[in-house]
Protein backbone atom coordinates (compact mmCIF):
# COMPACT_ATOMS: atom_id res chain seq x y z
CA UNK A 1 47.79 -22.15 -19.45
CA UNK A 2 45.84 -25.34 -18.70
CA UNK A 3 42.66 -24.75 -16.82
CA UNK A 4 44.02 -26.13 -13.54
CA UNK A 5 46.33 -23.18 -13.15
CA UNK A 6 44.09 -20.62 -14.17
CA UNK A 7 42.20 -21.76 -11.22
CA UNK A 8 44.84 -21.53 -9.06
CA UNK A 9 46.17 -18.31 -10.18
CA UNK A 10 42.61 -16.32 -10.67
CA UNK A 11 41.34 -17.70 -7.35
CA UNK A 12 38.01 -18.99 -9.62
CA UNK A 13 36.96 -22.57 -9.37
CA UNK A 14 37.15 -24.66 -12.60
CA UNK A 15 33.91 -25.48 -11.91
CA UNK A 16 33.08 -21.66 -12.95
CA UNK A 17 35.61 -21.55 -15.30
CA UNK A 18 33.24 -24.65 -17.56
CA UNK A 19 30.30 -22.37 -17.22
CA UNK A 20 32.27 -19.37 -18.02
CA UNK A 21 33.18 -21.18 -21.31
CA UNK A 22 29.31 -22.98 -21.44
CA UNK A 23 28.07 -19.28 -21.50
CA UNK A 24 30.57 -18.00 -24.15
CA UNK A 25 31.58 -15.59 -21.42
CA UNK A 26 35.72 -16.25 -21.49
CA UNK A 27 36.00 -19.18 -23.86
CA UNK A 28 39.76 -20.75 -24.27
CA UNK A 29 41.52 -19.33 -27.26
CA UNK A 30 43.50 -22.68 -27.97
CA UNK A 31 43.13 -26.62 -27.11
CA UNK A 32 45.87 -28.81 -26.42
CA UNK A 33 46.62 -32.19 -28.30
CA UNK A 34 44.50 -33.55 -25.57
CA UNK A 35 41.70 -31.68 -26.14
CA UNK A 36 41.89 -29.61 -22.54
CA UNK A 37 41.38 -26.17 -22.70
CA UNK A 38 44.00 -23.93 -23.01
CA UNK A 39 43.90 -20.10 -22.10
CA UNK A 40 45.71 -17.19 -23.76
CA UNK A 41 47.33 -14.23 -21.28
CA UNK A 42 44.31 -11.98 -22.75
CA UNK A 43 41.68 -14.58 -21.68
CA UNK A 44 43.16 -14.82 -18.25
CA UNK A 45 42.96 -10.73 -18.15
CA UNK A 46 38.94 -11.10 -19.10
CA UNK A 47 38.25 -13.61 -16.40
CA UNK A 48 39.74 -10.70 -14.05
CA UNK A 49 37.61 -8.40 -15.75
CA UNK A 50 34.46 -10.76 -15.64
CA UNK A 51 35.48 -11.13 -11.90
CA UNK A 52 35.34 -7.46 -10.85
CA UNK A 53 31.86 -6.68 -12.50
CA UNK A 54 30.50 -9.86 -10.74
CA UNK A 55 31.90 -7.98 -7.22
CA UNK A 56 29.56 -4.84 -8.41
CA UNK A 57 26.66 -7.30 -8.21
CA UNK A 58 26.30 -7.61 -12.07
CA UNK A 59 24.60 -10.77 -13.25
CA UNK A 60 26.33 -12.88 -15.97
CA UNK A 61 24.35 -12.39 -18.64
CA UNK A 62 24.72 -8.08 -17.93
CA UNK A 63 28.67 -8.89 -17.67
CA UNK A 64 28.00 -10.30 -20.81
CA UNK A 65 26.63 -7.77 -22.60
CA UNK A 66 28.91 -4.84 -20.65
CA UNK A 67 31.72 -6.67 -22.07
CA UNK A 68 31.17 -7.41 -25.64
CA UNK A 69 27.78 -4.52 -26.65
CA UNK A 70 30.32 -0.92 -26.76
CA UNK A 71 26.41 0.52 -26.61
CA UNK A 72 25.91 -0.89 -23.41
CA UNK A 73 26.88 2.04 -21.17
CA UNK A 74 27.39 2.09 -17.51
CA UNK A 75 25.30 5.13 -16.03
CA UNK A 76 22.09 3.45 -15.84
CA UNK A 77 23.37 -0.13 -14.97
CA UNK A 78 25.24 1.12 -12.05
CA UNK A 79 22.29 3.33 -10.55
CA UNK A 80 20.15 0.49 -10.61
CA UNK A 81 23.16 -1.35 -8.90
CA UNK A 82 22.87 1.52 -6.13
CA UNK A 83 18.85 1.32 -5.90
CA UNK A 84 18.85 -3.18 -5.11
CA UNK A 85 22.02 -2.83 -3.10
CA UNK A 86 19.93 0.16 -1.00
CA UNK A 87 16.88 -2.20 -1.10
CA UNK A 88 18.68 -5.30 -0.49
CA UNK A 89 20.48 -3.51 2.62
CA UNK A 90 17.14 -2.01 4.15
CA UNK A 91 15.61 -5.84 4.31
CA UNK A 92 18.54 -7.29 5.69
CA UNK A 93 19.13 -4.25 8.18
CA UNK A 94 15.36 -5.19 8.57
CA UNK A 95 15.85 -9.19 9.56
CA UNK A 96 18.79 -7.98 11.56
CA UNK A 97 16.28 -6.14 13.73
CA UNK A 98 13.50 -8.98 14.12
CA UNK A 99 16.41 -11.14 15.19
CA UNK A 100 17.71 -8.72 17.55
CA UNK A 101 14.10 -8.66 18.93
CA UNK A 102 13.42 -11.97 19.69
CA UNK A 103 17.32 -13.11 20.46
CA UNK A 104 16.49 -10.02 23.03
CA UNK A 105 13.52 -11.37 24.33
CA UNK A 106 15.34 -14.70 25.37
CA UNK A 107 12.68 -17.34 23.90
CA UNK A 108 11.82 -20.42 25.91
CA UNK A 109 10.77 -22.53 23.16
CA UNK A 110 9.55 -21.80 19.18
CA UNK A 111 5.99 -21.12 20.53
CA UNK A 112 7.56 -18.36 22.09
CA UNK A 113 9.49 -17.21 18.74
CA UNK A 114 6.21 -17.33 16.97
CA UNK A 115 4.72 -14.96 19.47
CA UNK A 116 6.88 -12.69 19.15
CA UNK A 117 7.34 -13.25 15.52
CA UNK A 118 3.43 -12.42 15.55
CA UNK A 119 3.88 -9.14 17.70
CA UNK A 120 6.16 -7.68 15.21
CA UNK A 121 3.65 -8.74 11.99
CA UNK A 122 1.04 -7.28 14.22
CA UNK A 123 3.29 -3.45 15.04
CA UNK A 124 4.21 -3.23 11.21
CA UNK A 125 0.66 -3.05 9.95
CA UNK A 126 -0.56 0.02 8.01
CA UNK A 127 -3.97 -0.20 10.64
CA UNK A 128 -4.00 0.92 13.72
CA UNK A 129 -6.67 -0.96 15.11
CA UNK A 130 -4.69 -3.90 14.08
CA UNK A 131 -1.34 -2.52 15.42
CA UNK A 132 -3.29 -1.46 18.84
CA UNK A 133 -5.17 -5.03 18.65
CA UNK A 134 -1.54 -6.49 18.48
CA UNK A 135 -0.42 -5.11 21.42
CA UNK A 136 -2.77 -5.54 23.37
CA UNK A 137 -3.81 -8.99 22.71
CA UNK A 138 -0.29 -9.89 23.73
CA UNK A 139 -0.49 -12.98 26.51
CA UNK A 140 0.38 -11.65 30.01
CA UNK A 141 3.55 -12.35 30.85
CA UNK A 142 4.22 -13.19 27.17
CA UNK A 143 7.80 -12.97 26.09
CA UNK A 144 8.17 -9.16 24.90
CA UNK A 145 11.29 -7.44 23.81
CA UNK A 146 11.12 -4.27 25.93
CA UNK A 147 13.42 -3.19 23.12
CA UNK A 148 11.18 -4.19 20.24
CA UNK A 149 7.94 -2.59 22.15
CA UNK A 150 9.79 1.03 22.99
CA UNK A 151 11.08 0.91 19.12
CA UNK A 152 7.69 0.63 18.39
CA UNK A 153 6.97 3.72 20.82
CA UNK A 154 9.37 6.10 19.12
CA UNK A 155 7.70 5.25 15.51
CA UNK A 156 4.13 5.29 16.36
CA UNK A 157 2.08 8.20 15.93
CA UNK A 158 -1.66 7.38 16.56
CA UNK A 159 -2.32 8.27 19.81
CA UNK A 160 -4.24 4.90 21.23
CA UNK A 161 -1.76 2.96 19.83
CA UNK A 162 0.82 4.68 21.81
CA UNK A 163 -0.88 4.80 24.85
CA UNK A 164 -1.22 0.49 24.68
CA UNK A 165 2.83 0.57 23.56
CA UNK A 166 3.52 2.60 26.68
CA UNK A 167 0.92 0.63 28.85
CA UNK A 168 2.22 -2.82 27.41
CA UNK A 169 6.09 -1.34 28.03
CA UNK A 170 5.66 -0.93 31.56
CA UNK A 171 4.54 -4.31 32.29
CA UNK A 172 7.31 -5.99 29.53
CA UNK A 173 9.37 -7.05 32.31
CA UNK A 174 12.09 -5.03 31.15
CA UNK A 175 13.01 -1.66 31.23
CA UNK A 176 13.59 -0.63 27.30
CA UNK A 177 15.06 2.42 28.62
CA UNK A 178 18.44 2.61 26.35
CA UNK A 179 16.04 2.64 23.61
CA UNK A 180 13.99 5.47 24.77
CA UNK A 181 17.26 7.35 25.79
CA UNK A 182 18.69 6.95 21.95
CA UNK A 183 15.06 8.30 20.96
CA UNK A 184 15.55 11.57 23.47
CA UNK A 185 19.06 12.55 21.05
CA UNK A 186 16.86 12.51 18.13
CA UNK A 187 16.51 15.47 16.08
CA UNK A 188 12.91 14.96 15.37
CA UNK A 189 10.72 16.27 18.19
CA UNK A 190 8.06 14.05 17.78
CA UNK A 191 10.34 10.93 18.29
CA UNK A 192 11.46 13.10 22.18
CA UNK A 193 7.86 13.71 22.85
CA UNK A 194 6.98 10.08 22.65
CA UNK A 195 10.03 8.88 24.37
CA UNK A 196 9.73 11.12 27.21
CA UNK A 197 6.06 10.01 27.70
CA UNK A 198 7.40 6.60 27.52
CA UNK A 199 9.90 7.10 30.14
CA UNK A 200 7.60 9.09 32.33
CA UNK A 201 5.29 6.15 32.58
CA UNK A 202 7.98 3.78 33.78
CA UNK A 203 9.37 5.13 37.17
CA UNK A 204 10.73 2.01 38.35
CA UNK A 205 13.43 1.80 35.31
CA UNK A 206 16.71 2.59 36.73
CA UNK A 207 18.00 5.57 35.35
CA UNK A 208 14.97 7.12 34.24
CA UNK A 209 15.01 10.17 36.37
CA UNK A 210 18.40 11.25 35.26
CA UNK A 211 17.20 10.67 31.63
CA UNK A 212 13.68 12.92 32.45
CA UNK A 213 16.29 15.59 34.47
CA UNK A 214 18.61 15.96 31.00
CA UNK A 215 14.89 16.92 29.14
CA UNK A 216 14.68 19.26 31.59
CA UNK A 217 17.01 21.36 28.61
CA UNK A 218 15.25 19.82 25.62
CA UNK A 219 14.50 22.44 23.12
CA UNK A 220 11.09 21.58 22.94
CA UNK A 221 8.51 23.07 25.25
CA UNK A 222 6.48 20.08 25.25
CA UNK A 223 8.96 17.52 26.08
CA UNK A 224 10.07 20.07 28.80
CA UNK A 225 6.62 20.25 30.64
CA UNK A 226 6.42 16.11 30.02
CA UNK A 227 9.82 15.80 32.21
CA UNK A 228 8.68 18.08 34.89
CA UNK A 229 5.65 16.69 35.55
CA UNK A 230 6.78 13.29 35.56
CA UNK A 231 9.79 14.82 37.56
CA UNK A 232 8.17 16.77 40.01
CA UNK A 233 5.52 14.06 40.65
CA UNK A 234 8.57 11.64 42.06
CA UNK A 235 9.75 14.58 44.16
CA UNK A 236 12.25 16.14 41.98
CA UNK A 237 12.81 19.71 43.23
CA UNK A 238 14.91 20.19 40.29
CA UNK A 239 11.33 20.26 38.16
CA UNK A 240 10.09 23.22 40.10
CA UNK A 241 11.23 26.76 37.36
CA UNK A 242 9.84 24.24 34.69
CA UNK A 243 6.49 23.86 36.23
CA UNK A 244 6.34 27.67 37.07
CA UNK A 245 7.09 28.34 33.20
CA UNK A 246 3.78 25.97 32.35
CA UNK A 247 1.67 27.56 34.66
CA UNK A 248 3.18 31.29 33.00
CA UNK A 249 2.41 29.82 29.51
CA UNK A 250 -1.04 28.27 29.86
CA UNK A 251 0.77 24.88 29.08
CA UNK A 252 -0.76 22.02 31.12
CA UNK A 253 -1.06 24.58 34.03
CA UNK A 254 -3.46 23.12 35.95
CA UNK A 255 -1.41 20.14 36.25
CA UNK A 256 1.57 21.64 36.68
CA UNK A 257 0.09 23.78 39.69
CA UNK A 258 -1.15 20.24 41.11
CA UNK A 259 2.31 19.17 41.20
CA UNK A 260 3.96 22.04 42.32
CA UNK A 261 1.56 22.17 45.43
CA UNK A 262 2.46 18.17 46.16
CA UNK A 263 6.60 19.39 46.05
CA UNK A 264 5.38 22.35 48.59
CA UNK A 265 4.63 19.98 50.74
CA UNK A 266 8.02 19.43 51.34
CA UNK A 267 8.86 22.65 53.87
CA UNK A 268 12.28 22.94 52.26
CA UNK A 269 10.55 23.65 48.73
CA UNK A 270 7.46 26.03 49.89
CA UNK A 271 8.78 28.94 50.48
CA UNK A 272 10.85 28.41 46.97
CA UNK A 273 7.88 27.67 44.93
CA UNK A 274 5.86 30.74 46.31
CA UNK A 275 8.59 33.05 46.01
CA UNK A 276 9.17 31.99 42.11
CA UNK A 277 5.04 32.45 41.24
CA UNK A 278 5.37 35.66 43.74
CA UNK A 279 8.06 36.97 41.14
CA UNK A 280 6.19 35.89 38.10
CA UNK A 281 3.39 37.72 39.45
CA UNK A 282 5.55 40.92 39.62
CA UNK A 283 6.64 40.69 36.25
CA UNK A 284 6.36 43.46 34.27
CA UNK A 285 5.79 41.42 31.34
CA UNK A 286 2.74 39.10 33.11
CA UNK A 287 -1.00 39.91 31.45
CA UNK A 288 -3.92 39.49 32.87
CA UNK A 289 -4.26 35.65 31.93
CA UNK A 290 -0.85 35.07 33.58
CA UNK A 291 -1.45 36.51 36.72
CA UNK A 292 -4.82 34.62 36.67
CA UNK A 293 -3.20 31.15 36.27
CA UNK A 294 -0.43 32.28 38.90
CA UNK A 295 -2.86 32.87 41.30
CA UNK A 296 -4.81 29.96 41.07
CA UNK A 297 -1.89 28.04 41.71
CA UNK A 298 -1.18 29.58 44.73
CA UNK A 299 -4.27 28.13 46.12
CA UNK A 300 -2.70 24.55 45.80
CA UNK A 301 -0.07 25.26 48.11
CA UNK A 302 0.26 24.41 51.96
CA UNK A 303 1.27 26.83 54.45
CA UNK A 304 0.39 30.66 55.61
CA UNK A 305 3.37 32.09 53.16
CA UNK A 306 0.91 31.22 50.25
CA UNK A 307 -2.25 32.32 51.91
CA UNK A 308 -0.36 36.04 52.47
CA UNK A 309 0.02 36.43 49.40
CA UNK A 310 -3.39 35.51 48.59
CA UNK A 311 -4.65 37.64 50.63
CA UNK A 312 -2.26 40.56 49.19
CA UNK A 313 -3.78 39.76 45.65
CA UNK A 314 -7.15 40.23 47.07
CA UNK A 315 -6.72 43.85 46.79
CA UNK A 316 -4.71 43.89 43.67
CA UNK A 317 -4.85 46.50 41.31
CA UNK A 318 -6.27 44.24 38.59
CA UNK A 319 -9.79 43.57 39.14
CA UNK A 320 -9.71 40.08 37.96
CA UNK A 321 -6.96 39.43 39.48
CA UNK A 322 -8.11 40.62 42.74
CA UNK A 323 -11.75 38.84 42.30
CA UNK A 324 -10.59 35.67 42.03
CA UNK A 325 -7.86 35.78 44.63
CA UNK A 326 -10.72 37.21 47.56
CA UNK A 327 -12.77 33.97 46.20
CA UNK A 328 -9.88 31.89 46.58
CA UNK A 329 -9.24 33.01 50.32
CA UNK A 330 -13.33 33.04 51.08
CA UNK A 331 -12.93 29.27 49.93
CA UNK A 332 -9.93 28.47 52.02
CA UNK A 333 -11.40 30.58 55.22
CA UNK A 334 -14.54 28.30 54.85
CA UNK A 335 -12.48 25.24 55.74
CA UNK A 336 -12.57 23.67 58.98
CA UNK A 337 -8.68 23.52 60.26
CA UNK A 338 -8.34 20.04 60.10
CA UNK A 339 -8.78 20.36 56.79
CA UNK A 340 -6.32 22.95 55.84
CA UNK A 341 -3.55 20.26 55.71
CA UNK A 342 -0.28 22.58 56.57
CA UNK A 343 -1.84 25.68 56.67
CA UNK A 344 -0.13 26.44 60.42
CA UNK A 345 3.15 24.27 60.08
């Protein structure tokens, strides 16, 4: 078979076929009168053969040797194929991101590209002054993937560094919010604790309060109390048994009490908030700490219903308990009544 139909047949270019031959890879077993090369069945079948190990990534010379060393075994060769294709993957899944990034952020011109370009240099550095300094060196109004910026928020761990990410995210003229959202269904808690920080500091992104109201059932206690607070602080009622459980476990209660008096301004939500520390207060289970931090959130609240039960806990059985709550009403009874907001709504 002339080399012309091999090509044909075998789908390989005579043009690879010469260097085939050049390399003593599949050489022709015959010539014609003519000189052309001529090839045998069996040299047609290695060309197949050389063809599949080149589809495993095999350079010629290795083909070489797999096909005529019987040493040269295929264990270790096709392990390190594994390892560069898993490398080789990884950078290109890598470049596929960066180009996501800036085809994302909708560049006016290449100045623009290389900005961006620059941000992403800047987040991948092993510093974080230099990752922090990246961010927030970035030109106001700069072109930003809000995409690229709240990746960069799920993966970054230093604290100041996250705090610029979520400052600079809020201001990146988009919202960056699907990427936060895939960041709440990871299994890694740290990854939801960021992203729900993220998300709390951008309550302007549509969809971002049914995204905080799903944490509300995170397994996590701290990306719990982050989604109520950020919840209850745009008025979400639905925030309210979270924020009681912080101020029962000591977690961010102070806060949490702030907020829960701001909802109890809302008359449709007092009485419900002082009924649920009222109960927690009953519990059987409360300690002295617990009752302590209920109490003192009872003084944030509006409205008599909180101040009776004050004044009830001024006589409770537990001393402590008791002291602080008769300071608590002294304090209040000391205001002047334009001051006790809606003490007598």
């Amino acid at each position: 078979m002339l080399i012309g139909d091999v090509a044909r047949r075998s789908g390989v270019s005579t043009r690879m076929l010469r260097h085939y031959d050049a390399l003593g890879l599949v050489r022709p077993s015959g010539r014609t009168v003519g000189g052309y090369r001529e090839y045998s069945a069996e040299d047609v079948r290695r060309i197949f053969h050389v063809e599949s190990l080149r589809s495993l990534g095999l350079s010629l010379k290795q083909i070489g040797r797999a096909l005529e060393d019987p040493a040269f075994t295929p264990s270790a060769l096709v392990s390190d194929l594994v390892r560069w294709t898993e490398d080789r993957l990884r950078r290109e899944q890598e470049l596929l991101e960066r180009l996501r990034a800036i085809d994302a952020s909708a560049p006016a011109d290449w100045q623009e590209v290389l900005r961006i370009v620059e941000l992403m240099q800047g987040l991948g550095s092993a510093s974080a002054a230099r990752r922090q300094q990246a961010v927030l060196a970035r030109p106001e109004g700069g072109p930003a993937s809000a995409g690229l910026l709240a990746g960069a928020v799920l993966a970054e761990s230093d604290p100041n560094v996250a705090g610029a990410l979520r400052w600079a995210l809020a201001r990146s003229g988009g919202d960056g919010l699907a990427t936060l959202a895939a960041g709440m269904r990871s299994q890694d808690a740290g990854i939801r604790r960021r992203a729900v920080l993220a998300i709390a500091e951008m309550p302007d992104a549509p969809g971002a309060t049914a995204v905080l109201a799903d944490a509300l059932g995170d397994p996590d206690t701290t990306v719990r109390g982050h989604a109520a607070l950020a919840l209850g602080r745009r008025g979400v009622t639905a925030a309210v048994p979270a924020l009681v459980g912080m101020v029962v476990e000591g977690s961010h209660d102070v806060e949490a009490a702030e907020v829960l008096g701001t909802l109890a301004r809302n008359p449709g939500c007092a009485d419900r908030i002082v009924t649920a520390l009222a109960d927690e207060l009953a519990a059987p289970t409360a300690d002295c700490a617990t009752r302590v931090r209920l109490t003192q959130a009872l003084v944030e609240l509006p409205g008599t219903t909180a101040r009776e039960v004050l004044r009830r806990l001024a006589h409770d059985d537990d001393r402590t308990v008791a002291l602080i709550a008769s300071a608590l009403v002294a304090g209040l009874d000391e205001r002047s009544p334009g001051d006790r907001g809606d003490e007598n709504s």
